[in-house]
Protein backbone atom coordinates (compact mmCIF):
# COMPACT_ATOMS: atom_id res chain seq x y z
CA UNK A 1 98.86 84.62 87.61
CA UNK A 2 99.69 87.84 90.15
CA UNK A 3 96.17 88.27 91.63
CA UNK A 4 97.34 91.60 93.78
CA UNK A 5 95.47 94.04 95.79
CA UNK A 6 96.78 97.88 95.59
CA UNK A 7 100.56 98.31 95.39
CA UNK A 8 102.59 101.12 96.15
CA UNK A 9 103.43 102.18 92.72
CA UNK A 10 102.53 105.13 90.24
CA UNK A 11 100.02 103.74 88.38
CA UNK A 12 97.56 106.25 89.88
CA UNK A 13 99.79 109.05 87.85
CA UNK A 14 100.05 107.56 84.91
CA UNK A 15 98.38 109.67 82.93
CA UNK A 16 101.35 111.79 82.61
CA UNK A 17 102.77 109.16 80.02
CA UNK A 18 99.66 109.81 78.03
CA UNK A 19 100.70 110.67 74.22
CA UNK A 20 99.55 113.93 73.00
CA UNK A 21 97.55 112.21 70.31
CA UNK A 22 95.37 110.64 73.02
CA UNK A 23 95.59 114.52 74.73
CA UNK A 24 98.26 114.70 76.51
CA UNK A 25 98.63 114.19 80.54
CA UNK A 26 95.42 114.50 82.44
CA UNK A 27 96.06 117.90 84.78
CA UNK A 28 94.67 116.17 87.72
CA UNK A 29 94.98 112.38 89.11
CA UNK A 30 92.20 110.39 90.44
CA UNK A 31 93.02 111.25 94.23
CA UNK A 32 90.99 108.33 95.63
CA UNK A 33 93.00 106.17 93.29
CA UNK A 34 96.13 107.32 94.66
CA UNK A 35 95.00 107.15 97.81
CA UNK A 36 94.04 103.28 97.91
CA UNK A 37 97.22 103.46 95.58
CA UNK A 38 99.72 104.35 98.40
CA UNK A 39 97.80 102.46 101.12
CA UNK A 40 98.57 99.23 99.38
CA UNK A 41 101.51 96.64 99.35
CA UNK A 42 105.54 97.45 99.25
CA UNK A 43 106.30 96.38 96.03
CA UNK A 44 109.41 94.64 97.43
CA UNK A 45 106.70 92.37 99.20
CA UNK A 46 104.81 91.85 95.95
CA UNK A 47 108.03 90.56 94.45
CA UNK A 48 108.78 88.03 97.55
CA UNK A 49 105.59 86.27 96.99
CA UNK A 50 105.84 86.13 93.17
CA UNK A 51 109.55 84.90 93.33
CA UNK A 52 108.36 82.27 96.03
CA UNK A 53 105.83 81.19 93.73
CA UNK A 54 107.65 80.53 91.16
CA UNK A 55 110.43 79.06 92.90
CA UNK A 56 107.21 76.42 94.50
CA UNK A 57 105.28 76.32 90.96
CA UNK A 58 102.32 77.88 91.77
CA UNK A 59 99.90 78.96 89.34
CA UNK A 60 98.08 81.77 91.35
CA UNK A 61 99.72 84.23 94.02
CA UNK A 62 97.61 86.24 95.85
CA UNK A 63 98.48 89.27 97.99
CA UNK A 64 95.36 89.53 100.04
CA UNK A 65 93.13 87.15 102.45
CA UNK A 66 90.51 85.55 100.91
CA UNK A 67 87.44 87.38 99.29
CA UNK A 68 85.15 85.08 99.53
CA UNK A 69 81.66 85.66 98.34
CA UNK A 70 83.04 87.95 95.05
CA UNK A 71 84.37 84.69 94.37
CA UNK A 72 81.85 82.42 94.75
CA UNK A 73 79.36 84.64 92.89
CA UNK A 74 81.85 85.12 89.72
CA UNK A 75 82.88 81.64 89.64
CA UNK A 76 79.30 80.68 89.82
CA UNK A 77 78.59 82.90 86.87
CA UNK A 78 81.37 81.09 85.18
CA UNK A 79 80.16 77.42 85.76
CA UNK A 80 76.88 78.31 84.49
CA UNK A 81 77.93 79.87 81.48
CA UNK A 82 79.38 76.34 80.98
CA UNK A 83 75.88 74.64 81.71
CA UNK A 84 74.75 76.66 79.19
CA UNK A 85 77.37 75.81 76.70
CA UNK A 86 76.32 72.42 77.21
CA UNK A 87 73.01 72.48 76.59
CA UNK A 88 71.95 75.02 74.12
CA UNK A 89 68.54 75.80 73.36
């Protein structure tokens, strides 16, 4: 599972593949997007660490140091949605 941060791609434009049923390309991109867009990754680097993760097996690839607290709080959130599987009221 590709965990990335931003990556030097055009996803920030990609309105302008929008179909003209969903109305068309927007006539302006999200320019703080694009901006945290273009500060991000190579893709070519992106691609190194998902080929070496596959070629070791790994499960998760990350692009970015640990977050930390996000996390902790979310998989917190997720273990006690499991307590409360477990014991319904």
């Amino acid at each position: 599972m590709l965990c990335s941060s931003f990556v030097r791609t055009r996803i920030a434009t990609s309105s302008r593949n929008r179909p003209p049923r969903f109305g068309g390309p927007l006539a302006q991109a999200n320019a703080q997007l694009e901006a945290l867009v273009q500060a991000g990754l190579d893709p070519q680097t992106v691609a190194q660490r998902v080929m070496a993760a596959v070629r070791d097996n790994d499960l998760y690839i990350f692009t970015y140091a640990n977050p930390g607290a996000a996390v902790e709080e979310r998989f917190g959130k997720i273990v006690a949605a499991f307590d409360k599987a477990a014991n319904p009221q």
